[in-house]
Protein backbone atom coordinates (compact mmCIF):
# COMPACT_ATOMS: atom_id res chain seq x y z
CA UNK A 1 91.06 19.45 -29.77
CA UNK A 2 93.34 16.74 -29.05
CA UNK A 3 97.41 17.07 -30.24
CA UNK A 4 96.82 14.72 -33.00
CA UNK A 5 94.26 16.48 -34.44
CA UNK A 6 95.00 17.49 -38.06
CA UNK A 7 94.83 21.49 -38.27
CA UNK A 8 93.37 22.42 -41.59
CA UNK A 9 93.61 26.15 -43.35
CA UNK A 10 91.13 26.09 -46.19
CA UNK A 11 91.91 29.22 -48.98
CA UNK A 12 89.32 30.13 -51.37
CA UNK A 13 87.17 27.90 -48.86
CA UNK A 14 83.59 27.68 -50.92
CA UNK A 15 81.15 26.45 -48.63
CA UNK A 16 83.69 23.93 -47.12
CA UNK A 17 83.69 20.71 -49.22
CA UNK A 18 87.05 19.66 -47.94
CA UNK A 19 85.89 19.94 -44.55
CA UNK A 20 82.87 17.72 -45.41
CA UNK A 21 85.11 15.49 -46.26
CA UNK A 22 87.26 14.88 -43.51
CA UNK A 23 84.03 15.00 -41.10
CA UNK A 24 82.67 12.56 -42.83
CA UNK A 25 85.35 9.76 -43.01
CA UNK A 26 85.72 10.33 -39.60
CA UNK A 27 89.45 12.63 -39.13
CA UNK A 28 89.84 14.17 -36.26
CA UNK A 29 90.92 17.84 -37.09
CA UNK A 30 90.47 21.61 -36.44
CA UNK A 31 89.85 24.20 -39.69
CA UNK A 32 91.64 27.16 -37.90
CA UNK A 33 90.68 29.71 -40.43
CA UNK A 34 89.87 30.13 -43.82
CA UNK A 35 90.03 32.45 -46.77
CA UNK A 36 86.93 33.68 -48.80
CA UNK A 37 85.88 36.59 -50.05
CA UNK A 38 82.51 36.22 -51.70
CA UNK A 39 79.61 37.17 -49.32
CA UNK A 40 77.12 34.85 -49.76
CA UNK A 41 79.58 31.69 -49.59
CA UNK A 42 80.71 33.04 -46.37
CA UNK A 43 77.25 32.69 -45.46
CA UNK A 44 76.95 29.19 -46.22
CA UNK A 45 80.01 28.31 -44.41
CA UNK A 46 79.20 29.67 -41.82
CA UNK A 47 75.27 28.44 -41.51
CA UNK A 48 77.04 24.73 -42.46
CA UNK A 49 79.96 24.35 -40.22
CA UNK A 50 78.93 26.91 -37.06
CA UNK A 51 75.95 27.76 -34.96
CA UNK A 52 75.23 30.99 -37.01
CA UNK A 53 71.46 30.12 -38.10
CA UNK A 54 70.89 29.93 -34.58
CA UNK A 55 73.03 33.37 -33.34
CA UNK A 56 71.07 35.71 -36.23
CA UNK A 57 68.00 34.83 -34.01
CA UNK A 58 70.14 37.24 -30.94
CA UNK A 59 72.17 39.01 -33.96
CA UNK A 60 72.58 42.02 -31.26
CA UNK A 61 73.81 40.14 -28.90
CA UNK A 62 77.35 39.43 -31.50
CA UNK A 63 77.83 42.40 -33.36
CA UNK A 64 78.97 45.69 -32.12
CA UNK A 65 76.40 48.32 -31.57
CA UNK A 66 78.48 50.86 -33.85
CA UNK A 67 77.84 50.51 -37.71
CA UNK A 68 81.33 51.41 -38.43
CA UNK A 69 83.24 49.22 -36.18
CA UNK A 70 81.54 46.66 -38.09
CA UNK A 71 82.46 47.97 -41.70
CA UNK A 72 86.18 48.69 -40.40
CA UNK A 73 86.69 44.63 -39.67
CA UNK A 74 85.15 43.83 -43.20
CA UNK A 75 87.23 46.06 -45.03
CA UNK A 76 90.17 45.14 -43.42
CA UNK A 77 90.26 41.48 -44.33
CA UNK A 78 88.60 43.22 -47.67
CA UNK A 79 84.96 41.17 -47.49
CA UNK A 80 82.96 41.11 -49.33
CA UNK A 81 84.42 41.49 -52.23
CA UNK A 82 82.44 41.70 -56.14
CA UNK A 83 83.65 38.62 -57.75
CA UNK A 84 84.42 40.35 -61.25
CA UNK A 85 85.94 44.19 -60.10
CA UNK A 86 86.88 43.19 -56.23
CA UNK A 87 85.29 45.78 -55.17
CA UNK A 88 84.97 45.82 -51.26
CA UNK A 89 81.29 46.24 -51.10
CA UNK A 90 81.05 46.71 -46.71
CA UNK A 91 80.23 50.49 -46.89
CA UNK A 92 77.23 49.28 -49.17
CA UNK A 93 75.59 46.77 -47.12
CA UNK A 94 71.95 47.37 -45.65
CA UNK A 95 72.49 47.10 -41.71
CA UNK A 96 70.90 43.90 -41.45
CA UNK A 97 72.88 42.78 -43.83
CA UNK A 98 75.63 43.47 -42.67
CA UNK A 99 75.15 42.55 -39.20
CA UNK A 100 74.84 38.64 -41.07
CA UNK A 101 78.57 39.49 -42.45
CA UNK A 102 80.24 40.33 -39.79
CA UNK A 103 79.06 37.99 -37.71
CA UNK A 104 79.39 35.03 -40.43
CA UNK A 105 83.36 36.32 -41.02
CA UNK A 106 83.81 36.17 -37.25
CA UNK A 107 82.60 32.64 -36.44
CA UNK A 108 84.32 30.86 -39.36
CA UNK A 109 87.66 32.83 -38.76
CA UNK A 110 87.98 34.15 -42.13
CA UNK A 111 91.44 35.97 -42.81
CA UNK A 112 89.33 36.98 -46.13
CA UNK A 113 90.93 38.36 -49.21
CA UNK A 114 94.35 36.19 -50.03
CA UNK A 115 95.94 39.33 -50.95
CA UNK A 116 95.98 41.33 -48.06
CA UNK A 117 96.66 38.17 -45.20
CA UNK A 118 100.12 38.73 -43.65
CA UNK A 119 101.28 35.31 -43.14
CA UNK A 120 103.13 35.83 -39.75
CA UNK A 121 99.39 36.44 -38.40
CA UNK A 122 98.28 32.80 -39.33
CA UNK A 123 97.96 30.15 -36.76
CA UNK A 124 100.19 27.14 -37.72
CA UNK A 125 98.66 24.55 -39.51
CA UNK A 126 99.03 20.86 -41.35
CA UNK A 127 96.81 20.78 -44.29
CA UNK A 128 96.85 23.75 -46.70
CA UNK A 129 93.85 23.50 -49.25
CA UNK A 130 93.75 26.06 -52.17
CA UNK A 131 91.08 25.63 -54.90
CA UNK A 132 92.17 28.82 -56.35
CA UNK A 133 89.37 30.44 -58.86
CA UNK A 134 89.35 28.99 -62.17
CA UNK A 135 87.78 31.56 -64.34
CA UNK A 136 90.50 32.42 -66.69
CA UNK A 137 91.83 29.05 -67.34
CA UNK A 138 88.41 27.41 -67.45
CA UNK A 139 87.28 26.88 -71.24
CA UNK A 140 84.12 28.22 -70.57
CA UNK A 141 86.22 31.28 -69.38
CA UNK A 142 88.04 34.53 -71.15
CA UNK A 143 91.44 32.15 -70.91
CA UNK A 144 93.24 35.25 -69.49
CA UNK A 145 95.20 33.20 -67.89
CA UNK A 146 97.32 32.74 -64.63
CA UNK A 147 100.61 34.43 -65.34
CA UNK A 148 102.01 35.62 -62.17
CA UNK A 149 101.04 39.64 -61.83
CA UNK A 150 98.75 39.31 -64.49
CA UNK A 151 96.02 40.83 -62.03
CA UNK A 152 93.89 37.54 -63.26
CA UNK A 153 91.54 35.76 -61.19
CA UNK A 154 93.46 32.92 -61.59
CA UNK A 155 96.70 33.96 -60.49
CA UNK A 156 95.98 34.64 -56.92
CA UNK A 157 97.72 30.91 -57.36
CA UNK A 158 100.79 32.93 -56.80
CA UNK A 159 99.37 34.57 -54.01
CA UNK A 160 99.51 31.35 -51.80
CA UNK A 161 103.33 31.00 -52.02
CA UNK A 162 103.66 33.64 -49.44
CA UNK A 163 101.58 31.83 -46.83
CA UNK A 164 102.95 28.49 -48.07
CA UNK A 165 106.97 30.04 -47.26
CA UNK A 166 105.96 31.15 -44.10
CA UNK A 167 103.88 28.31 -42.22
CA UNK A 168 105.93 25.31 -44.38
CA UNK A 169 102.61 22.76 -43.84
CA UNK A 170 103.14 18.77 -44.17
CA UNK A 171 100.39 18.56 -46.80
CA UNK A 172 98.76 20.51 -49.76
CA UNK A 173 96.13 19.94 -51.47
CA UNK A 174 95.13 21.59 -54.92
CA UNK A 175 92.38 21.45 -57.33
CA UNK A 176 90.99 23.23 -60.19
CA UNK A 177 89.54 22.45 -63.69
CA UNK A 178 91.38 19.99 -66.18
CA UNK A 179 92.14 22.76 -68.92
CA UNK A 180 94.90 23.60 -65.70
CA UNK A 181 97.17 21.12 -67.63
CA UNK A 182 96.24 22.34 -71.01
CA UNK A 183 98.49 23.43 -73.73
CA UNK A 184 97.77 27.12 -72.90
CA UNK A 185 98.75 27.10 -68.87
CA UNK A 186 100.41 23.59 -68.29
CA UNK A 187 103.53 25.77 -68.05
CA UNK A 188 102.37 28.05 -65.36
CA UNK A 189 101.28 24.86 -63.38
CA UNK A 190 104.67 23.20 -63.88
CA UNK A 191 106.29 26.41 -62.92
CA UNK A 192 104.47 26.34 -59.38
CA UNK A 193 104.75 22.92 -59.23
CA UNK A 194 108.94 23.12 -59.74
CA UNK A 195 107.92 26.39 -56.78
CA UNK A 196 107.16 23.74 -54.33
CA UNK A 197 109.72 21.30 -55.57
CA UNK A 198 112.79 24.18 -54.13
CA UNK A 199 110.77 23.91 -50.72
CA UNK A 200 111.36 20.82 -50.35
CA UNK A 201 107.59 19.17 -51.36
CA UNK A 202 107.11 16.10 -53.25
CA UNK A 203 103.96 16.83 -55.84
CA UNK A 204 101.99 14.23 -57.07
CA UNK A 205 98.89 15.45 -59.78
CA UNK A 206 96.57 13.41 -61.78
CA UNK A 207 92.71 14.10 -63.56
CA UNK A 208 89.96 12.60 -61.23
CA UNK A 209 86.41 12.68 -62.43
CA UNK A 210 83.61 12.89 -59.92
CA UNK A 211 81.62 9.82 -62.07
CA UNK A 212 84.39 7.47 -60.97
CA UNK A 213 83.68 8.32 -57.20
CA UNK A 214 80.34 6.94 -56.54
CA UNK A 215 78.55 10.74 -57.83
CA UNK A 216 76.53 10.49 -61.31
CA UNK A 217 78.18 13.94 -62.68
CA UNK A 218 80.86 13.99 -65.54
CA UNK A 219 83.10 16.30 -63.50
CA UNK A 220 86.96 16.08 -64.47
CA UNK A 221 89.46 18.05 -62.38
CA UNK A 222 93.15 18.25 -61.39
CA UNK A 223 94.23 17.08 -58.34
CA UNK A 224 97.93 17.61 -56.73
CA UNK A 225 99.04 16.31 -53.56
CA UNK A 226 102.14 18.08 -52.26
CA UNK A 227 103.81 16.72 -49.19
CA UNK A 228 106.62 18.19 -47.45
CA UNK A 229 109.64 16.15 -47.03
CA UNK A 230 107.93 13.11 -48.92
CA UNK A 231 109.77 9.96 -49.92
CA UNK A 232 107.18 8.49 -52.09
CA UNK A 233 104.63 9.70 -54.46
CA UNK A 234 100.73 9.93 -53.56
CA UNK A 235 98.87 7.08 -54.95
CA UNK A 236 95.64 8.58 -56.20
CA UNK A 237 92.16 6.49 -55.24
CA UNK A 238 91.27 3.73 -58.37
CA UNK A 239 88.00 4.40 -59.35
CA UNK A 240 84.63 2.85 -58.11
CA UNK A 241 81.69 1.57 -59.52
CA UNK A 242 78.73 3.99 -59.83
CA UNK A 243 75.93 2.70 -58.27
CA UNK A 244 73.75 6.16 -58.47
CA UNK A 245 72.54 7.79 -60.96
CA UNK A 246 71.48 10.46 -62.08
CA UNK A 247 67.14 9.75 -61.89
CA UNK A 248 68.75 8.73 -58.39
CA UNK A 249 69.09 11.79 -57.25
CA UNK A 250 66.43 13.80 -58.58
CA UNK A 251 63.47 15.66 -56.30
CA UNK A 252 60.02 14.66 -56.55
CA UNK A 253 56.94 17.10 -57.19
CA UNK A 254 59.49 19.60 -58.59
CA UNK A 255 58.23 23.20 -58.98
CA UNK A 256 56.74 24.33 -61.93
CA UNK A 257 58.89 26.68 -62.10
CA UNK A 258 62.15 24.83 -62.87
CA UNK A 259 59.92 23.45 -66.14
CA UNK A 260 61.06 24.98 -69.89
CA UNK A 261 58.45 27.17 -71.38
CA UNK A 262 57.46 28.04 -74.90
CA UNK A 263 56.06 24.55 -75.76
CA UNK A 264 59.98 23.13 -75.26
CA UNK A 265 59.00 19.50 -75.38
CA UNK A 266 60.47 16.31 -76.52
CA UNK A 267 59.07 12.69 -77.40
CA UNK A 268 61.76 10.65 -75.95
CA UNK A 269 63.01 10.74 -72.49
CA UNK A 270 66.49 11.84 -71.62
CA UNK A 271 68.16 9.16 -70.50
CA UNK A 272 71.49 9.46 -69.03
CA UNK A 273 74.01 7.79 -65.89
CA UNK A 274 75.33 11.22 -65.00
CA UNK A 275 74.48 14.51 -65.86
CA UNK A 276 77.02 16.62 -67.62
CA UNK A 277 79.58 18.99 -65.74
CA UNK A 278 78.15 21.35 -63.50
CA UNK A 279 78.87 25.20 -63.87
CA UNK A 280 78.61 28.56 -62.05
CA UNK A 281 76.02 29.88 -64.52
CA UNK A 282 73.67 27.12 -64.19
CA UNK A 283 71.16 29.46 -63.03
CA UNK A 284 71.30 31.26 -66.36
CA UNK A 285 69.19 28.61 -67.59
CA UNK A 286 68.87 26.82 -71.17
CA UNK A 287 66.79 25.73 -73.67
CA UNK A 288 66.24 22.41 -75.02
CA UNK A 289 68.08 23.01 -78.24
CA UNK A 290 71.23 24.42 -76.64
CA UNK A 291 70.99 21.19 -73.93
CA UNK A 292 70.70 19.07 -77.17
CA UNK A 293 73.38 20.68 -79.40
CA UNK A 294 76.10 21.63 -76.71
CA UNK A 295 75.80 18.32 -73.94
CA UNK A 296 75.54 21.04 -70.93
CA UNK A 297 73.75 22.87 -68.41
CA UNK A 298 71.90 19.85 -67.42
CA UNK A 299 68.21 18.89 -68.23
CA UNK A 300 66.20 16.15 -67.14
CA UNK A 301 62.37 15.02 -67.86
CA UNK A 302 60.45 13.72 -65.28
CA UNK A 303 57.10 14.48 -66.78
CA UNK A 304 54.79 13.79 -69.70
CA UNK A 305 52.02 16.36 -71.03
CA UNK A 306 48.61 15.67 -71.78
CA UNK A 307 50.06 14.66 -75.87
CA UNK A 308 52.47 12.46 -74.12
CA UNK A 309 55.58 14.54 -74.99
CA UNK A 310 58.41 15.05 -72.36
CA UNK A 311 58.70 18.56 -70.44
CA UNK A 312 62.30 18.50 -69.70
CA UNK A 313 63.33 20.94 -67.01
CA UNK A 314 66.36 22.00 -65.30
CA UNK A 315 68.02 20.69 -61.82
CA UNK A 316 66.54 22.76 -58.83
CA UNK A 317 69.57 23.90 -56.65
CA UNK A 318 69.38 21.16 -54.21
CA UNK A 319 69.61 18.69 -57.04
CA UNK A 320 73.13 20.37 -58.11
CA UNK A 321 74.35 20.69 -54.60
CA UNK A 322 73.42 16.79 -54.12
CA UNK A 323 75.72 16.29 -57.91
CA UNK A 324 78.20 17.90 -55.45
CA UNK A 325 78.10 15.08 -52.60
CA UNK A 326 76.99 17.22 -50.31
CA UNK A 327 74.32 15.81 -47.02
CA UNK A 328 70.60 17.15 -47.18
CA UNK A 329 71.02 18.68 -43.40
CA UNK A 330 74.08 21.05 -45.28
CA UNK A 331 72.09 22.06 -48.04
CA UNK A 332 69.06 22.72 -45.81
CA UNK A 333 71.03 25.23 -43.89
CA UNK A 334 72.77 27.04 -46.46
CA UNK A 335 69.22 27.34 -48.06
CA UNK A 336 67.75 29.01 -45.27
CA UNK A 337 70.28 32.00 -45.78
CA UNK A 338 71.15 32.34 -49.61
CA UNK A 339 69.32 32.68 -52.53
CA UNK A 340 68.65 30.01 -55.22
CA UNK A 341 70.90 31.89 -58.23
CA UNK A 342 73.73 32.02 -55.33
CA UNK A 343 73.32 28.23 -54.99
CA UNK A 344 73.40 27.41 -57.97
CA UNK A 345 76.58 29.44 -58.38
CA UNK A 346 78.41 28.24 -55.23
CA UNK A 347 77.66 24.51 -56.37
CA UNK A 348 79.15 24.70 -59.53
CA UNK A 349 82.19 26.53 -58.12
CA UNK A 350 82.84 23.59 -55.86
CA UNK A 351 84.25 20.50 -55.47
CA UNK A 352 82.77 16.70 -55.13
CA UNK A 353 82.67 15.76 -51.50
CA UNK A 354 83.46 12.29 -52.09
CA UNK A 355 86.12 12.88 -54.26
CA UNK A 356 88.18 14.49 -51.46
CA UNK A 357 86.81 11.63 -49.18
CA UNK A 358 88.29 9.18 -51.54
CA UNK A 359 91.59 11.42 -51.70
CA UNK A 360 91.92 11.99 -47.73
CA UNK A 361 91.02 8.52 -47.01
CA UNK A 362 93.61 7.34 -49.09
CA UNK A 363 96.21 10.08 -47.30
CA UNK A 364 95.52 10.55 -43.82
CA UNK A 365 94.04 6.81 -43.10
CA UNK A 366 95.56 4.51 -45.60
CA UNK A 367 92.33 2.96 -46.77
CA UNK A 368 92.41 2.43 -50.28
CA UNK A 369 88.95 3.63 -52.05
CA UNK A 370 87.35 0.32 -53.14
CA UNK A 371 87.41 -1.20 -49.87
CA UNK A 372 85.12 1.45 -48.91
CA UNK A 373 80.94 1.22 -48.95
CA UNK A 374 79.46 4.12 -50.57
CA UNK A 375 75.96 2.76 -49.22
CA UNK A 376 75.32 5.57 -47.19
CA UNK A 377 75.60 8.47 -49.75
CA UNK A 378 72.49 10.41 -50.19
């Protein structure tokens, strides 16, 4: 990498979204490590951004020959973890399975669980991205909260001020759902927001929704820019017109499966723009009265029975991970090593690629969002 490459550390990664981003509008930079604990996104990262489809084919030829050395490395970076009890789950793991998580861990640099990394051990970096997990502030959530030492999902927030002392990067870059600047834990937020303030950053925040960025999902979310040493405030991307929608997007000769049973017709087409805000339990499923009553978990109808009613049915994973921006040759390869439920999961836990494009574009190359073509998005 060149000296004026932009070094990126990406906590509670996902699959990577902000580093889809920057490849695809063209920055020059280097992710040099990460911070995820869930096993299966780890996967994904790694079988998006590395060659790790291609090294499981000589697994033996990466891993150590001795089980435990293996385990040792995973349960000292404390992957992977079980999302709801953090349970380090290593010591569980089938061999071949856990052959795939070392090796994924290793290729993608993952420091793993936020709250054991000891800054001092982190290369320097520029960009700091933390899309910390937004279960208990979410209003789909338990609203436990992110009160600092609350032991909350949520509050590993606090856990990032550590890293953020120690390495002091020129940019951050936060996001996480818009109930973040609700009554109930607009406080907290303020509070880390004055944090960064006594370190000298300049924060700018504002609501973004994914519809307004060329992607036919009703997706609002916070977004703060912090900038070390800034002068000015960040001048978040105006809005563009959406030219696809959501029939856009859809697969053809979709699986029967993905059809509602039980006779779960309708006589009128659902006609919408955008489909309504993707969410980690997607894969739970729902029926056409709770799509009707409630406005979520997504259905669309593509086909007419032999009365000439509508068979809605739901979004197949690649359909959700397209609502997320992302390319077809990314979802192909995290497809090949995940299963669908964990797809459906990691999309909904993620955020719009072209949201961040519009958002680094506008911060690291000064090209304002409308004077951008969209064009070649899916």
């Amino acid at each position: 990498m060149s000296n004026d490459s932009l070094r990126v550390f990406e906590a509670f990664a996902g699959y990577g979204s902000q580093r889809m981003a920057l490849h695809n509008i063209g920055i020059e930079f280097e992710v040099v490590g990460i911070s995820e604990i869930d096993g299966d996104v780890i996967q994904s990262y790694a079988a998006i951004h590395t060659d790790f489809l291609e090294k499981r084919n000589r697994i033996d030829d990466y891993v150590p020959k001795n089980k435990e050395d293996m385990i040792n490395y995973l349960e000292e970076i404390n992957v992977p973890l079980n999302y709801k009890t953090f349970e380090n789950r290593a010591r569980k793991l089938k061999l071949s399975k856990l052959k795939d998580m070392y090796l994924a861990n290793k290729l993608v640099n993952n420091y793993g669980d936020i709250q054991v990394i000891d800054p001092l051990t982190l290369p320097d970096f520029d960009l700091f991205t933390y899309s910390f997990p937004c279960q208990d502030i979410s209003v789909a959530g338990f609203q436990c909260g992110l009160n600092e030492d609350s032991g909350t999902r949520s509050s590993l927030l606090w856990e990032c001020c550590k890293i953020i002392e120690t390495k002091k990067p020129k940019y951050l870059m936060m996001e996480n759902v818009k109930n973040l600047v609700g009554k109930k834990h607009k406080n907290n937020f303020l509070k880390f927001l004055n944090y960064l303030e006594s370190l000298g950053y300049k924060n700018s925040w504002s609501i973004l929704n994914a519809r307004d960025y060329g992607v036919p999902q009703n997706r609002e979310r916070v977004f703060c820019i912090s900038e070390l040493d800034g002068k000015e405030n960040f001048i978040f991307p105006d809005p563009i017109e959406l030219k696809f929608k959501l029939y856009d997007i859809l697969e053809e000769n979709v699986d029967e499966r993905y059809y509602l049973k039980n006779n779960q017709v309708i006589n009128e087409p659902i006609k919408q723009d955008y489909s309504y805000c993707l969410d980690s339990n997607y894969w739970k499923g729902v029926t056409l009265q709770g799509f009707l009553d409630k406005h979520r978990r997504q259905l669309v109808t593509d086909k007419v029975n032999e009365c000439g009613q509508y068979v809605p049915r739901r979004l197949t994973p690649k359909e959700t991970w397209r609502l997320m921006g992302v390319s077809e040759e990314d979802i192909e390869r995290a497809s090949q090593i995940v299963c669908q439920t964990s797809l459906y999961k990691q999309s909904g836990n993620s955020i719009v690629v072209p949201v961040l494009e519009a958002i680094f574009r506008q911060l690291f190359i000064k090209i304002p969002n409308n004077e951008v073509g969209l064009d070649r998005w899916f």
